[in-house]
C-alpha atoms as a PDB file:
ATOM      1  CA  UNK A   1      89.363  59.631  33.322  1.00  0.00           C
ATOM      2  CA  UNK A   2      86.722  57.749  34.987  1.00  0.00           C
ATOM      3  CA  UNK A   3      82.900  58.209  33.558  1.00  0.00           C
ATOM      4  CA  UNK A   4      82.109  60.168  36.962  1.00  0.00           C
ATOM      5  CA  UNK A   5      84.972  62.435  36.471  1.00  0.00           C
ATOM      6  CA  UNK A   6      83.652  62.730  32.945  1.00  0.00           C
ATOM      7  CA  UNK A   7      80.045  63.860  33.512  1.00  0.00           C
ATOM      8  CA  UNK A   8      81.521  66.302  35.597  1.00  0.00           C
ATOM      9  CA  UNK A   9      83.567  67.722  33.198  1.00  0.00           C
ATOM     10  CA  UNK A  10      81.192  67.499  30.840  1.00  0.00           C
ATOM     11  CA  UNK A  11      78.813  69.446  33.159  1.00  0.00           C
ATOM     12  CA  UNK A  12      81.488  72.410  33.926  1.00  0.00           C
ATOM     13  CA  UNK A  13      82.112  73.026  30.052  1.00  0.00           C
ATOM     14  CA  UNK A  14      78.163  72.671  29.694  1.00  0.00           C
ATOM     15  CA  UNK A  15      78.305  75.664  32.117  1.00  0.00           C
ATOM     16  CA  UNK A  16      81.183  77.559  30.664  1.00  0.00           C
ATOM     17  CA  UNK A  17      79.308  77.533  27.177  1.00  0.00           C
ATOM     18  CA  UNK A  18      76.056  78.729  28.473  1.00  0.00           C
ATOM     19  CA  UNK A  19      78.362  81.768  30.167  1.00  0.00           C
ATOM     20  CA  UNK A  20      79.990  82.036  27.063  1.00  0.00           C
ATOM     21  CA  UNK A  21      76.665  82.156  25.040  1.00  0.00           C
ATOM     22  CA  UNK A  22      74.644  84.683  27.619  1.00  0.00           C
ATOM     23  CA  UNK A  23      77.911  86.674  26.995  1.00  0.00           C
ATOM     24  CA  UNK A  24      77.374  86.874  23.858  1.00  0.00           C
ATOM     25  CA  UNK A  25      73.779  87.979  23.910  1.00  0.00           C
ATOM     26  CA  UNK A  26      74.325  90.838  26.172  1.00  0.00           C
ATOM     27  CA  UNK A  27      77.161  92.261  23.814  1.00  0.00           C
ATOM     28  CA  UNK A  28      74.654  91.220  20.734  1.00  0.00           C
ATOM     29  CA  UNK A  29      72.022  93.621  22.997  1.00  0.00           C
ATOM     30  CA  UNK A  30      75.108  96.812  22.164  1.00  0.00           C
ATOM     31  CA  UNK A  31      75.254  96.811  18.032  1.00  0.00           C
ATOM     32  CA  UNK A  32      73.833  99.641  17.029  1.00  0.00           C
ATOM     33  CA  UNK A  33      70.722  99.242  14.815  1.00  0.00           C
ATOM     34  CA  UNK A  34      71.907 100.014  11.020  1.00  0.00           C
ATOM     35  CA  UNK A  35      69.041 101.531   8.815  1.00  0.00           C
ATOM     36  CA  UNK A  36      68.444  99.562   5.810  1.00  0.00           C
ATOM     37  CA  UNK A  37      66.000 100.086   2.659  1.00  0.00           C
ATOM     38  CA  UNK A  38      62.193  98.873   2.719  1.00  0.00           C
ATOM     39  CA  UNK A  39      63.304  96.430  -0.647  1.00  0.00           C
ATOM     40  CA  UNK A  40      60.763  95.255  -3.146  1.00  0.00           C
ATOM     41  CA  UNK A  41      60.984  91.407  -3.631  1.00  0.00           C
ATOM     42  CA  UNK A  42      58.930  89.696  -5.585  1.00  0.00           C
ATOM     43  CA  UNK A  43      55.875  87.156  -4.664  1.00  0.00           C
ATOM     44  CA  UNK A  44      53.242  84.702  -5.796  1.00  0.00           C
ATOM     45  CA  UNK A  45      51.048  87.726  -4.884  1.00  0.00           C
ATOM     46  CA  UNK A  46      53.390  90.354  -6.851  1.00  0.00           C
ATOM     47  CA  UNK A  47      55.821  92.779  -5.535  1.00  0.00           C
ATOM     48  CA  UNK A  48      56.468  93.318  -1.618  1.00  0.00           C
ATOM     49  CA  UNK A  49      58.015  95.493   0.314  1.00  0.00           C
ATOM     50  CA  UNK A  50      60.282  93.838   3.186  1.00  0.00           C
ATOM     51  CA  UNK A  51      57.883  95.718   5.694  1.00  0.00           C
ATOM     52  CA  UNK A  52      55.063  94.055   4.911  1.00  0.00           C
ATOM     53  CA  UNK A  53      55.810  90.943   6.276  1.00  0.00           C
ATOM     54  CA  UNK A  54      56.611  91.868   9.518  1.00  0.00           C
ATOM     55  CA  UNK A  55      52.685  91.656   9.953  1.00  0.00           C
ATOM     56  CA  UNK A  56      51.128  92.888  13.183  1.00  0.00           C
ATOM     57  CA  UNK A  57      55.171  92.933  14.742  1.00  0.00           C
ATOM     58  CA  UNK A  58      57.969  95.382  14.948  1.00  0.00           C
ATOM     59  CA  UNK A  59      60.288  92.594  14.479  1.00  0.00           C
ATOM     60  CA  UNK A  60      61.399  90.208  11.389  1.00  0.00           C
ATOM     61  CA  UNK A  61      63.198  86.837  11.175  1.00  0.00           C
ATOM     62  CA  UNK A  62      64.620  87.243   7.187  1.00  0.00           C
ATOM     63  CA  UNK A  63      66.333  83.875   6.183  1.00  0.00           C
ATOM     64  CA  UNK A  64      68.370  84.080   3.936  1.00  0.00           C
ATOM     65  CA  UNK A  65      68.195  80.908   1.885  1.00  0.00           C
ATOM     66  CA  UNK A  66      70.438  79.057  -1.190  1.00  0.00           C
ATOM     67  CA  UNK A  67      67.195  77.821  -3.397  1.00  0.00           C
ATOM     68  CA  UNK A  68      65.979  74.272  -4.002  1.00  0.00           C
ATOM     69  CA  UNK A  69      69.508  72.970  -4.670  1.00  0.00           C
ATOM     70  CA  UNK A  70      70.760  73.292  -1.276  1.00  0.00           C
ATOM     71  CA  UNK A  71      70.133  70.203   1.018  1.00  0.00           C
ATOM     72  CA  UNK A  72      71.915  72.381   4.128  1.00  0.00           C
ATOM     73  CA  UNK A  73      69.336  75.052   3.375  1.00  0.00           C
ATOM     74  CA  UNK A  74      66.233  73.047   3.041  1.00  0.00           C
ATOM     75  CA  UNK A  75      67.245  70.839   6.620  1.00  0.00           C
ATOM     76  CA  UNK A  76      67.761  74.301   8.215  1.00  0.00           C
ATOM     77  CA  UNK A  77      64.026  75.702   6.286  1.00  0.00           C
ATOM     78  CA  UNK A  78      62.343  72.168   6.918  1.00  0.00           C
ATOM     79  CA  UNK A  79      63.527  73.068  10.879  1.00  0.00           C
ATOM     80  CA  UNK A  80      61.505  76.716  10.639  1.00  0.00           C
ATOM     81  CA  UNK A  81      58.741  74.757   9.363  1.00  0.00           C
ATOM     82  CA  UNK A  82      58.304  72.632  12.835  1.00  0.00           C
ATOM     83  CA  UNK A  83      58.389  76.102  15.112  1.00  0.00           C
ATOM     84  CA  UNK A  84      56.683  78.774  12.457  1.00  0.00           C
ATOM     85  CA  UNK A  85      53.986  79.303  14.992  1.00  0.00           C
ATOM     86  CA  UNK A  86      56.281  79.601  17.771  1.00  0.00           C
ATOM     87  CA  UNK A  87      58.203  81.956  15.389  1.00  0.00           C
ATOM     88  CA  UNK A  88      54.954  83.786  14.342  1.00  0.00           C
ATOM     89  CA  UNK A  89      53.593  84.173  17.640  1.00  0.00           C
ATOM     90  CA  UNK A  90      56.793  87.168  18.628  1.00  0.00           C
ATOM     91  CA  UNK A  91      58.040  87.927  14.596  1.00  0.00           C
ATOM     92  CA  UNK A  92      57.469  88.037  11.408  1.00  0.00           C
ATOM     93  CA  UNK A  93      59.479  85.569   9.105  1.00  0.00           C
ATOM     94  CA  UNK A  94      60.300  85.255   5.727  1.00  0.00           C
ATOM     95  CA  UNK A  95      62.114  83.176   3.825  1.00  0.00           C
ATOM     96  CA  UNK A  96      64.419  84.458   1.099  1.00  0.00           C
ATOM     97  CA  UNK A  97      66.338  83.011  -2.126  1.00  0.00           C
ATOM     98  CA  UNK A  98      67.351  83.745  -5.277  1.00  0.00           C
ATOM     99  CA  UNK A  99      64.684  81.882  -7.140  1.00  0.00           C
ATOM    100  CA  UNK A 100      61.311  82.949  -8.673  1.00  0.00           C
ATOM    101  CA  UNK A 101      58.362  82.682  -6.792  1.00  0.00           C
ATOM    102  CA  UNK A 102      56.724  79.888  -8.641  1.00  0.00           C
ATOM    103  CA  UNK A 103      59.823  77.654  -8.340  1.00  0.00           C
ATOM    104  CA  UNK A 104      59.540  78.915  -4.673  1.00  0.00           C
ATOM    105  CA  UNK A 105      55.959  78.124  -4.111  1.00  0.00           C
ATOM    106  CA  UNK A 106      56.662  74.719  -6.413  1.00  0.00           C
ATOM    107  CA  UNK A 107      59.572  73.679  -3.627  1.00  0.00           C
ATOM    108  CA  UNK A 108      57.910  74.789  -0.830  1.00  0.00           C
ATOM    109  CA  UNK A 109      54.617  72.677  -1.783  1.00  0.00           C
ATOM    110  CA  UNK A 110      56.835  69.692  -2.135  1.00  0.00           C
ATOM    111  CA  UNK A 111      58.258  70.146   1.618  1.00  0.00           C
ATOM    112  CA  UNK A 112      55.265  71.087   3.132  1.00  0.00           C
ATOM    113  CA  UNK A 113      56.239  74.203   4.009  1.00  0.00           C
ATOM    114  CA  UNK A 114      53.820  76.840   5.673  1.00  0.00           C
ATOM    115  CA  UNK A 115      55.856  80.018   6.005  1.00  0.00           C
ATOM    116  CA  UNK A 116      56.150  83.225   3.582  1.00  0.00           C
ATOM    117  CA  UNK A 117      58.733  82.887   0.693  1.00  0.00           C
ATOM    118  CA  UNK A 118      60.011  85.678  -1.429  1.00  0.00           C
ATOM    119  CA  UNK A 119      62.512  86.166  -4.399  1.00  0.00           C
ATOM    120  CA  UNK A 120      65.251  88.622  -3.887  1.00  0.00           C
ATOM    121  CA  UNK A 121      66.506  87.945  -7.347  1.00  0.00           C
ATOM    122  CA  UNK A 122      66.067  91.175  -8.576  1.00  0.00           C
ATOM    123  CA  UNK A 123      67.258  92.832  -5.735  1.00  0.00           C
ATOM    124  CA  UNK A 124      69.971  94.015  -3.886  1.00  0.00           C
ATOM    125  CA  UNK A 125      68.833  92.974  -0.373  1.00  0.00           C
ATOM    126  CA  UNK A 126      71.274  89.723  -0.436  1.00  0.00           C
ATOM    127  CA  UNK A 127      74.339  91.650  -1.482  1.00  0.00           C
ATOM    128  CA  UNK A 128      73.423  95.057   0.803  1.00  0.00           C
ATOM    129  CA  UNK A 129      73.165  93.105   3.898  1.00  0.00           C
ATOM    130  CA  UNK A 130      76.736  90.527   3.357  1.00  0.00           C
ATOM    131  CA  UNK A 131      74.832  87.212   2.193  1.00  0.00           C
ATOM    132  CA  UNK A 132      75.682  87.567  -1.723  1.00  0.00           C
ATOM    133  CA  UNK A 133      79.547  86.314  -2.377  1.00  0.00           C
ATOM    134  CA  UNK A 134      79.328  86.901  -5.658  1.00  0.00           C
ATOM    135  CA  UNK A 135      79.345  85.174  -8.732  1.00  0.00           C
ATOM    136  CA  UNK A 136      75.420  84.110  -7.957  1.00  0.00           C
ATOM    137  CA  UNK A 137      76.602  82.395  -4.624  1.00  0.00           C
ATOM    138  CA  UNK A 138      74.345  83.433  -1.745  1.00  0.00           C
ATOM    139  CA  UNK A 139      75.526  82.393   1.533  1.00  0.00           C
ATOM    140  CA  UNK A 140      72.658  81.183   4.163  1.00  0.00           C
ATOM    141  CA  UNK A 141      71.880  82.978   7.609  1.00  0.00           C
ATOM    142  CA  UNK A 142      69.504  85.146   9.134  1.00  0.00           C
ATOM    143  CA  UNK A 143      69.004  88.911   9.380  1.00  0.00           C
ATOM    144  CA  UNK A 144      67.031  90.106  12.284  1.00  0.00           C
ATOM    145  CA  UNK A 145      64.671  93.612  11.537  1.00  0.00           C
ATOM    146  CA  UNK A 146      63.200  95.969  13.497  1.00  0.00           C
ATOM    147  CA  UNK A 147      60.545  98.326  12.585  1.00  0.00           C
ATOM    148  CA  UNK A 148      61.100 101.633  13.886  1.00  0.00           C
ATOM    149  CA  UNK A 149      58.149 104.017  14.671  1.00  0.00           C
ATOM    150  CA  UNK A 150      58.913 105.941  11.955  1.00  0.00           C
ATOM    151  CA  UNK A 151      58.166 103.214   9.919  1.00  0.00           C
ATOM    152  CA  UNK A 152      61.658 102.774   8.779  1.00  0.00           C
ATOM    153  CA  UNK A 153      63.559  99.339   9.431  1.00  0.00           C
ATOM    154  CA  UNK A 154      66.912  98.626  10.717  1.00  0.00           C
ATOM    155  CA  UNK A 155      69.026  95.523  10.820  1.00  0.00           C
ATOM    156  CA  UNK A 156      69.556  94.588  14.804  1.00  0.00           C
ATOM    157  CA  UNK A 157      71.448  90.783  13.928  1.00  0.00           C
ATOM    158  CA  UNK A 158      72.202  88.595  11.832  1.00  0.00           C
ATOM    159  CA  UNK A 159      74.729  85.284  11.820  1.00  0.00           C
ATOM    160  CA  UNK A 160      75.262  82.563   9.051  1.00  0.00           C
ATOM    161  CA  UNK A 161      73.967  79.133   9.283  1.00  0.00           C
ATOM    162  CA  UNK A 162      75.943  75.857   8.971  1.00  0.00           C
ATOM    163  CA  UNK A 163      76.454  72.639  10.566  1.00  0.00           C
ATOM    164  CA  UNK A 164      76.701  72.754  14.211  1.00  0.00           C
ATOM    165  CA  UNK A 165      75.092  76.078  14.906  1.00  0.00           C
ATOM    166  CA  UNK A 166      72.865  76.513  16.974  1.00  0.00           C
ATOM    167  CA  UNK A 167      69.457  76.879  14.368  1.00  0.00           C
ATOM    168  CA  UNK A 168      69.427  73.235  13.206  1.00  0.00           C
ATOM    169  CA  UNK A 169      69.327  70.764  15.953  1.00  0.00           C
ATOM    170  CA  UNK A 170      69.872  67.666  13.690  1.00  0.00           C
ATOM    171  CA  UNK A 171      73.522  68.083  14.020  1.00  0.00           C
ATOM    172  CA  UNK A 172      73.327  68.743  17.795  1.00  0.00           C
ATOM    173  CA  UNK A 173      71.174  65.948  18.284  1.00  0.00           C
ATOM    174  CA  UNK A 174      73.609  64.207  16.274  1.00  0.00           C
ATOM    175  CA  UNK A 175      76.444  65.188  18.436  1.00  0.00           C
ATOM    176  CA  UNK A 176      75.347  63.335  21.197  1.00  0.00           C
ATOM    177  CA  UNK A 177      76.014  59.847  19.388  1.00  0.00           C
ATOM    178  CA  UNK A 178      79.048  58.603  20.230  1.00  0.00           C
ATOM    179  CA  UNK A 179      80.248  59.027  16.619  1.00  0.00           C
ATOM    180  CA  UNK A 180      79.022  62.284  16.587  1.00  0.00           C
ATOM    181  CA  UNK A 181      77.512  63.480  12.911  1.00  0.00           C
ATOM    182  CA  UNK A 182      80.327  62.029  10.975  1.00  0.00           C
ATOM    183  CA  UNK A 183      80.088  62.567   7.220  1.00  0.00           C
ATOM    184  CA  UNK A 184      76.346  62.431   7.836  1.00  0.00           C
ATOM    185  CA  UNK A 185      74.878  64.882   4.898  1.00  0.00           C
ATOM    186  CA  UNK A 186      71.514  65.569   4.668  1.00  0.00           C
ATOM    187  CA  UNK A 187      69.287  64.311   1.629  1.00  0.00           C
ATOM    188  CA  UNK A 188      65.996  65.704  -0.016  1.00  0.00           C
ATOM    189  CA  UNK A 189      64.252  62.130   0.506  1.00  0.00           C
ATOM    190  CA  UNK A 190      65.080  59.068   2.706  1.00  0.00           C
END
């Protein structure tokens, strides 16, 4: 295939995954909102309720997150970090793992992180909404929430994170070498 005749097919599957993907939004648009429970996590501050960080919105980004031992889930958090006021501007957002708030806050610090963090360690938010596998393994993703009228809130999305999705552009960027990401893995320093 010559390069012409590859930039062109390159361009019609470009097109066909941008159908594919609006596709997918508008059936994303028909899930039903499920009801889920206002769940105390804990904080720096003390204990929270998940509505109170949706702030002055009726909507809430909740990532679900692995802890400080996950280099995947720190690339993906270190990626909020860059847009949290693009995020903030529309949502609320939290971040979410199993570890305390001062190991939290301690991690955080050390990335440079500016978003809200809070422990769901003692509750069973992970497990309730399909991110707890069991055993202590949490799997990372995001729920999206929206607060009803009412006050009460109701899970409207969610999807798992990992390498090639489409909430970490390091592998995307990646993709466009010529060797593609390889066994690239990301590090805590480099």
């Amino acid at each position: 295939m010559s390069n012409e005749e590859t930039k062109q097919k390159l361009g019609e599957l470009y097109e066909q995954l941008m159908k594919v993907r609006s596709s997918m939004l508008e059936l994303q648009k028909g899930i039903e909102p499920e009801p889920i429970e206002d769940y105390e996590l804990n904080t720096l501050e003390g204990s929270r309720r998940v509505s109170s960080f949706f702030g002055d919105h009726d909507t809430l980004f909740l990532i679900h997150n692995m802890g400080s031992h996950c280099v995947y889930c720190t690339l993906w958090a270190d990626g909020f970090n860059g847009v949290i006021d693009h995020l903030q501007d529309r949502a609320g957002f939290v971040l979410t793992n199993p570890e305390s708030p001062e190991k939290q806050q301690e991690f955080a610090q050390s990335r440079g992180w500016r978003f809200p963090m809070a422990s769901v360690g003692d509750s069973s938010l992970a497990a309730d909404l399909g991110y707890d596998l069991g055993g202590g393994e949490l799997m990372p993703g995001v729920t999206v929430l929206k607060k009803r009228e009412d006050g009460s809130i109701a899970k409207v999305a969610d999807t798992p994170f990992g390498p090639g999705d489409a909430y970490c552009a390091v592998f995307n960027l990646f993709d466009l070498m010529p060797e593609g990401s390889g066994d690239w893995q990301p590090k805590f320093a480099y």
